[in-house]
N, C-alpha and C. Protein backbone atom coordinates (compact mmCIF):
# COMPACT_ATOMS: atom_id res chain seq x y z
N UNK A 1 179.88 38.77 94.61
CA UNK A 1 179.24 37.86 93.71
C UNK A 1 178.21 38.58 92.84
N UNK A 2 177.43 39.54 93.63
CA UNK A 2 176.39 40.27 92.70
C UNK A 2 177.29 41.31 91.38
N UNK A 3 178.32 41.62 92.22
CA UNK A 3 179.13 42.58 91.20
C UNK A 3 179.61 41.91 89.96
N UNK A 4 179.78 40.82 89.21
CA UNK A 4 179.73 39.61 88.66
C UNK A 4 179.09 39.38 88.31
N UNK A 5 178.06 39.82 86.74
CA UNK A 5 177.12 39.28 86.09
C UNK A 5 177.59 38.75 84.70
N UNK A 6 177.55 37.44 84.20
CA UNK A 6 177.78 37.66 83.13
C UNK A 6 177.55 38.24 81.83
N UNK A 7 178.37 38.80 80.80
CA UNK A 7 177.70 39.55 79.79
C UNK A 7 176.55 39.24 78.86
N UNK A 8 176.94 37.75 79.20
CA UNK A 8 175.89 36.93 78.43
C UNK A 8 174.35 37.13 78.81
N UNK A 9 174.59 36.48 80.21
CA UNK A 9 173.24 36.85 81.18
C UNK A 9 172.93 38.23 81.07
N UNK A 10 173.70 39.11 80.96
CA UNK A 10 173.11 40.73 80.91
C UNK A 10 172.21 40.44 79.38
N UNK A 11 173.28 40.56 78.44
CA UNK A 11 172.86 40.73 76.96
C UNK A 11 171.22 39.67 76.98
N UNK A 12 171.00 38.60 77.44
CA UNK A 12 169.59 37.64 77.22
C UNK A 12 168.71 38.37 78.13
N UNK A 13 168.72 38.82 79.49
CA UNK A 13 167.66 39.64 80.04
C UNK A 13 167.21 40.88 79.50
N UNK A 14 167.96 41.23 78.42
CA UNK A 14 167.60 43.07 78.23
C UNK A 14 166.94 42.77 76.60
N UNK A 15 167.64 41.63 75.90
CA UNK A 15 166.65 41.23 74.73
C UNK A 15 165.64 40.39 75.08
N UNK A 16 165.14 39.75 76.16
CA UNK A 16 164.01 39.07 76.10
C UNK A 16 163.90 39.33 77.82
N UNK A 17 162.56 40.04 77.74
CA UNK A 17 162.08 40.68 79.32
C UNK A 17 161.57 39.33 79.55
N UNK A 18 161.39 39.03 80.53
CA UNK A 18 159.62 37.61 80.88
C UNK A 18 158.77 38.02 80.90
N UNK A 19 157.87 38.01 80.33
CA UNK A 19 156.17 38.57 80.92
C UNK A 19 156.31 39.51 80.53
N UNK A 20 156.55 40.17 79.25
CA UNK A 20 156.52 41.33 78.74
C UNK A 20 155.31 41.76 77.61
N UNK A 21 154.39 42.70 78.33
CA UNK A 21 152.84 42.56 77.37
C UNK A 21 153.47 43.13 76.24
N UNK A 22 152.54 43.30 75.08
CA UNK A 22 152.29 43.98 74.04
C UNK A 22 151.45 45.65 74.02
N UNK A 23 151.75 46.51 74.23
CA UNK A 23 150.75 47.49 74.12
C UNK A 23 149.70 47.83 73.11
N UNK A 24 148.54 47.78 73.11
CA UNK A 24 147.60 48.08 72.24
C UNK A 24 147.22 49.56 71.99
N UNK A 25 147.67 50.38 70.90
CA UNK A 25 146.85 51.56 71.28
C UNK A 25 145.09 51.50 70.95
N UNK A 26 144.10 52.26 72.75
CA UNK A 26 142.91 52.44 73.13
C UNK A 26 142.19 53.43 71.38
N UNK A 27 143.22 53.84 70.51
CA UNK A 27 142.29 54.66 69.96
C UNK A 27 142.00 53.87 68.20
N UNK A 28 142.47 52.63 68.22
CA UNK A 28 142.20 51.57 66.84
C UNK A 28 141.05 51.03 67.42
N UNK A 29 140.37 50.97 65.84
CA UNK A 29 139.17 50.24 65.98
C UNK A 29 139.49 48.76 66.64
N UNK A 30 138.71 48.37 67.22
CA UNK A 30 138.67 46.70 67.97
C UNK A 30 138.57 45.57 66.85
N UNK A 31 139.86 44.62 66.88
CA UNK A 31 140.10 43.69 65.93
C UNK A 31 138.88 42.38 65.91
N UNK A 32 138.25 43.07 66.62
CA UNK A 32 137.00 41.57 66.47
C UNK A 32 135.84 42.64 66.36
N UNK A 33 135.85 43.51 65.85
CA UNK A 33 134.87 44.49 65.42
C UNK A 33 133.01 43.43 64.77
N UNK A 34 132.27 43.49 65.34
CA UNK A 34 131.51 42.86 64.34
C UNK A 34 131.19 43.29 62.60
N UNK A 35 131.46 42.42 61.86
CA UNK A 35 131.40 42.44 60.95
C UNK A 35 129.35 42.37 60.37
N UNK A 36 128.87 41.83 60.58
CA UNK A 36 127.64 41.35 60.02
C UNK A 36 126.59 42.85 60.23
N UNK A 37 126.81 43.40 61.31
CA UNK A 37 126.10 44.85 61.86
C UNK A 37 126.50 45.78 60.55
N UNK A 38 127.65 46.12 60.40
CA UNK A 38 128.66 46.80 59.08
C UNK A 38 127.61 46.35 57.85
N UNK A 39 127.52 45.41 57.49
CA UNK A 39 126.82 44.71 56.47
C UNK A 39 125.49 44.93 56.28
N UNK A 40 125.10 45.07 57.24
CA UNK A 40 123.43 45.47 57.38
C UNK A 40 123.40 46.72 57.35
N UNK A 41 123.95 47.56 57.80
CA UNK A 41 124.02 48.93 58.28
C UNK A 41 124.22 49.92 56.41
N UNK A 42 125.45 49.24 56.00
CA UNK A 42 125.38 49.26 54.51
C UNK A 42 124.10 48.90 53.44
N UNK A 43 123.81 47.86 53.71
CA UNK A 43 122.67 47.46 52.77
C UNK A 43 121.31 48.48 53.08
N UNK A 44 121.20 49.14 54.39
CA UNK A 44 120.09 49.71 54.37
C UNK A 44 120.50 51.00 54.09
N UNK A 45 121.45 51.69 53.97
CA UNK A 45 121.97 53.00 53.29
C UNK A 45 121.97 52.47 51.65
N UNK A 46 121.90 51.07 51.54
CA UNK A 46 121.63 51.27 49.63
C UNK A 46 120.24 51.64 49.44
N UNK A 47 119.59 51.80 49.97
CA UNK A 47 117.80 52.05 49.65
C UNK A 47 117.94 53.63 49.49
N UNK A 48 117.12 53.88 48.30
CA UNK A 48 117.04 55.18 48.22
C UNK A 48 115.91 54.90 47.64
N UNK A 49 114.93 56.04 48.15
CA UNK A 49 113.57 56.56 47.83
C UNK A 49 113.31 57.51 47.07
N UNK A 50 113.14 57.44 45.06
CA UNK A 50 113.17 57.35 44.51
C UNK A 50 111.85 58.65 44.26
N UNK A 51 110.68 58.29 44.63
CA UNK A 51 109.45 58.85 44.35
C UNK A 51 108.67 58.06 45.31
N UNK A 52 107.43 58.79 45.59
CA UNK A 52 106.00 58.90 46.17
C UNK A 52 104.92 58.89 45.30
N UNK A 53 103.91 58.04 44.92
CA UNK A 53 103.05 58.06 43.86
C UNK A 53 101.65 57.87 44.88
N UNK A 54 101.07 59.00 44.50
CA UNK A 54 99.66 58.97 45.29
C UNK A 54 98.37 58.76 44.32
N UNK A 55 97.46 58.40 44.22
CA UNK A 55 96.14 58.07 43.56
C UNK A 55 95.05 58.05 44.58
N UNK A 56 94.77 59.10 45.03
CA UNK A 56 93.65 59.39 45.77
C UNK A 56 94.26 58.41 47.41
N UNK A 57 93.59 57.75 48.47
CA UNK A 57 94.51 57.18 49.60
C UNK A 57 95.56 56.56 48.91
N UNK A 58 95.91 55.77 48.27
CA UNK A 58 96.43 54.61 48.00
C UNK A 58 98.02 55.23 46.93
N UNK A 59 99.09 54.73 47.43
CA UNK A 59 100.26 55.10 47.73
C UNK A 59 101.31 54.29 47.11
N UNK A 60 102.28 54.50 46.54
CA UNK A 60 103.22 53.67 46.03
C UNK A 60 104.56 54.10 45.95
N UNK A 61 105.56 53.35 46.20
CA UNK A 61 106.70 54.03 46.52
C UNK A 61 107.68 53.67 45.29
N UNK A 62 108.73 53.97 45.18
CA UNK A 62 109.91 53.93 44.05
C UNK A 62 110.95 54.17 45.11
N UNK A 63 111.61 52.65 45.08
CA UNK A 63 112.99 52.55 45.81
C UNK A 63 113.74 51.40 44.47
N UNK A 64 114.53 52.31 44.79
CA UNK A 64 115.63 51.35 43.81
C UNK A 64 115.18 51.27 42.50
N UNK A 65 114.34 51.99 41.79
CA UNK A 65 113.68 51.50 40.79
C UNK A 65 112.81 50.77 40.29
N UNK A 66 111.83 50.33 41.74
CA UNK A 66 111.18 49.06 41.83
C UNK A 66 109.80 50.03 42.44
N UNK A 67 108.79 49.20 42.38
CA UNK A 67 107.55 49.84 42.81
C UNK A 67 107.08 49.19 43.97
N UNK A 68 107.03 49.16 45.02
CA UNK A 68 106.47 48.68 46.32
C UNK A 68 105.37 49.19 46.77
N UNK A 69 105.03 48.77 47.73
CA UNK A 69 103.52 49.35 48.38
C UNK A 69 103.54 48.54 49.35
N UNK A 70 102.93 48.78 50.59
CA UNK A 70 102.71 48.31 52.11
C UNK A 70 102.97 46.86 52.51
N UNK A 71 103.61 46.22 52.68
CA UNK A 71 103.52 44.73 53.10
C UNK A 71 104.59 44.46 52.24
N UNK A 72 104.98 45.04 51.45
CA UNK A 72 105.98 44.13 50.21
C UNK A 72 107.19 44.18 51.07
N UNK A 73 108.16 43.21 50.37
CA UNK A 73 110.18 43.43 50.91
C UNK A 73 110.75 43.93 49.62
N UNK A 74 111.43 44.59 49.55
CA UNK A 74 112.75 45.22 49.27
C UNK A 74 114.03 44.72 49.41
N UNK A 75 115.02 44.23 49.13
CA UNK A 75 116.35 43.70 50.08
C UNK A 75 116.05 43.52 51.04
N UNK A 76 115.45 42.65 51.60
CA UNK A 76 115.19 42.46 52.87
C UNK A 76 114.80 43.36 53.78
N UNK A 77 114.03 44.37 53.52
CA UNK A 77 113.28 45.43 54.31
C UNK A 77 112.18 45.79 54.37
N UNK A 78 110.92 45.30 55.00
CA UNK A 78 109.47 45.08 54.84
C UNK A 78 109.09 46.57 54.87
N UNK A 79 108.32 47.01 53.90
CA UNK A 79 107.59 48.39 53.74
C UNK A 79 106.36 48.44 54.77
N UNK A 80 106.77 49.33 55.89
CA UNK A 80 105.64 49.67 56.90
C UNK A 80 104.60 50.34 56.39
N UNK A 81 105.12 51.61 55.97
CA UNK A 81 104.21 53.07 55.91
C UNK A 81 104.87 53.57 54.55
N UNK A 82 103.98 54.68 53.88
CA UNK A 82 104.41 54.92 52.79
C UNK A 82 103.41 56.18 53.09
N UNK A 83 104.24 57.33 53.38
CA UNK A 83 104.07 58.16 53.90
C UNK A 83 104.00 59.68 52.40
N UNK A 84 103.31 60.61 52.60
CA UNK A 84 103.82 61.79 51.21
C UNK A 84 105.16 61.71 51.03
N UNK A 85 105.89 62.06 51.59
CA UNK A 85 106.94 62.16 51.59
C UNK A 85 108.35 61.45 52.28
N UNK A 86 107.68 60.43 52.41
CA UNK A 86 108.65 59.42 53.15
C UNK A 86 108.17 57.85 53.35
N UNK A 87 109.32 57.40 53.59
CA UNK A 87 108.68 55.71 53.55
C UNK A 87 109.30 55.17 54.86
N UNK A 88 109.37 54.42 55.92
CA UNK A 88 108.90 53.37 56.86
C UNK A 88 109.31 51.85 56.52
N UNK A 89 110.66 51.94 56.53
CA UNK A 89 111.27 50.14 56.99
C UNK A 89 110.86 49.52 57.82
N UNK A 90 111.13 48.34 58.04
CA UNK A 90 111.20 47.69 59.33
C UNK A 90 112.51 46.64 58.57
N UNK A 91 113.58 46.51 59.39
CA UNK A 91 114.79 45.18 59.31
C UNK A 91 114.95 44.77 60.27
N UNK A 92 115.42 43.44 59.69
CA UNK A 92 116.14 42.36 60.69
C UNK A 92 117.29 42.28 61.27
N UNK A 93 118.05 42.79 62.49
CA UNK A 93 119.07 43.03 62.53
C UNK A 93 119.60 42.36 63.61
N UNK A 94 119.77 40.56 63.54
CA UNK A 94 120.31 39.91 64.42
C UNK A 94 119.48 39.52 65.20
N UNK A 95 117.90 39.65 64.75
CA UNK A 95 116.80 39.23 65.68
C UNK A 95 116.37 40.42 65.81
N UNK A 96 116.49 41.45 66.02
CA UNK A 96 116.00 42.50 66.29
C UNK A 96 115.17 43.46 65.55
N UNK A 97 114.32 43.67 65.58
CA UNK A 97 113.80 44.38 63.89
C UNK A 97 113.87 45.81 64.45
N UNK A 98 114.31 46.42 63.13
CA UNK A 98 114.69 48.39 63.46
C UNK A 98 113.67 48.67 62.40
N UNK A 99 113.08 49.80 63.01
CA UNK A 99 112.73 50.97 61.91
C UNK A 99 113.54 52.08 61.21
N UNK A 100 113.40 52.57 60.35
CA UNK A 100 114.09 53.49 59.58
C UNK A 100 113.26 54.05 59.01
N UNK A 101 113.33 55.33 58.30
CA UNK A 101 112.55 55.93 57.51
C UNK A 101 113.64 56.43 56.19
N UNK A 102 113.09 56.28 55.05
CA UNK A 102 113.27 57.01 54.01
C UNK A 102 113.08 58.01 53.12
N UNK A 103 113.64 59.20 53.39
CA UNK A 103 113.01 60.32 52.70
C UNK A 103 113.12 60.76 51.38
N UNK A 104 112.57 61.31 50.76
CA UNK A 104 112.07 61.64 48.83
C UNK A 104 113.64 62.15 49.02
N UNK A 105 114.43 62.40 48.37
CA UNK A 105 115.61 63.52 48.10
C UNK A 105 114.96 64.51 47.44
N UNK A 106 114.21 64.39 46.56
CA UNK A 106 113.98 65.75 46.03
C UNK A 106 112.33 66.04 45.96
N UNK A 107 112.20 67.99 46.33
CA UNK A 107 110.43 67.73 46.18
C UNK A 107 110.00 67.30 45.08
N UNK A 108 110.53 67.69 44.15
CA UNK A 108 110.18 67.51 42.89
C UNK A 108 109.89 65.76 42.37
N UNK A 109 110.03 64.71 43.21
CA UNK A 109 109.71 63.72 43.21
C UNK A 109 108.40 63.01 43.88
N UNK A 110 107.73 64.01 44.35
CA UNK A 110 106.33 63.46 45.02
C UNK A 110 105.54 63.94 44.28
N UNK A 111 104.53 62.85 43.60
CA UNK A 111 103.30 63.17 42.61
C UNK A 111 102.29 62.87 43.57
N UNK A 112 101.10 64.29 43.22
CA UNK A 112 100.19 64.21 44.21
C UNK A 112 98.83 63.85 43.34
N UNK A 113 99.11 63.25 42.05
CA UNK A 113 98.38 62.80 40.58
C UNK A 113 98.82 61.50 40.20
N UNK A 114 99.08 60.61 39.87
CA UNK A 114 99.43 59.55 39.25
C UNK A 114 99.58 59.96 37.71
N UNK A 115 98.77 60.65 37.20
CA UNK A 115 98.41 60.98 36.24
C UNK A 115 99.13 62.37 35.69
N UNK A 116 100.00 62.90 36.76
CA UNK A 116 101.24 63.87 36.24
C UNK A 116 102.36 63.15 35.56
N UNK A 117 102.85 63.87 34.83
CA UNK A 117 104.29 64.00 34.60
C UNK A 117 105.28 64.06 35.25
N UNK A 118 106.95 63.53 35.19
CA UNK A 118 107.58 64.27 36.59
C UNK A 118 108.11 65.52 35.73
């Protein structure tokens, strides 16, 4: 009786297993990847620090083309510190606030005069 399978019954078990998983390959990014982290993570790589403007203590930065100074926001990124040569985020990132720092790209962008030229 076992020697007796029909071809039919052969041919439907070998095209459709039961309980047959799907394999995932371990080395693709994860399809529920968070998206909103990506988004933030981007927006704070758009900040670029532009210049350093000093006038004796008192300090002013050039991001984006815009003039900030201590307490102000940016795209949503509160100016901590405004450092010679670097500037001091703080963001919101899901509740969480991060620091970052931003550095001059070039020396030639830190005035230690207000009253220079670049």
């Amino acid at each position: 009786m076992l020697n007796k399978v029909s071809p039919l019954l052969l041919i439907s078990m070998l095209v459709s297993p039961a309980g047959a998983q799907v394999l995932e390959d371990p080395t693709r990014p994860s399809r529920t990847a968070p998206q909103a982290s990506t988004a933030v993570a981007a927006a704070a790589v758009d900040l670029q620090l532009e210049a350093v403007l000093q006038l004796g203590a008192s300090r002013t930065a050039v991001i984006n083309g815009k003039t900030v100074k201590p307490g102000q926001t940016i795209q949503g990124a509160v100016i901590k510190e405004i450092n010679p040569r670097s500037v001091v985020i703080a963001r919101d990132e899901n509740g969480v606030w991060k620091t970052m720092t931003l550095w001059v790209s070039q020396r030639g962008n830190v005035k230690t005069n207000a009253a220079e030229n670049y």
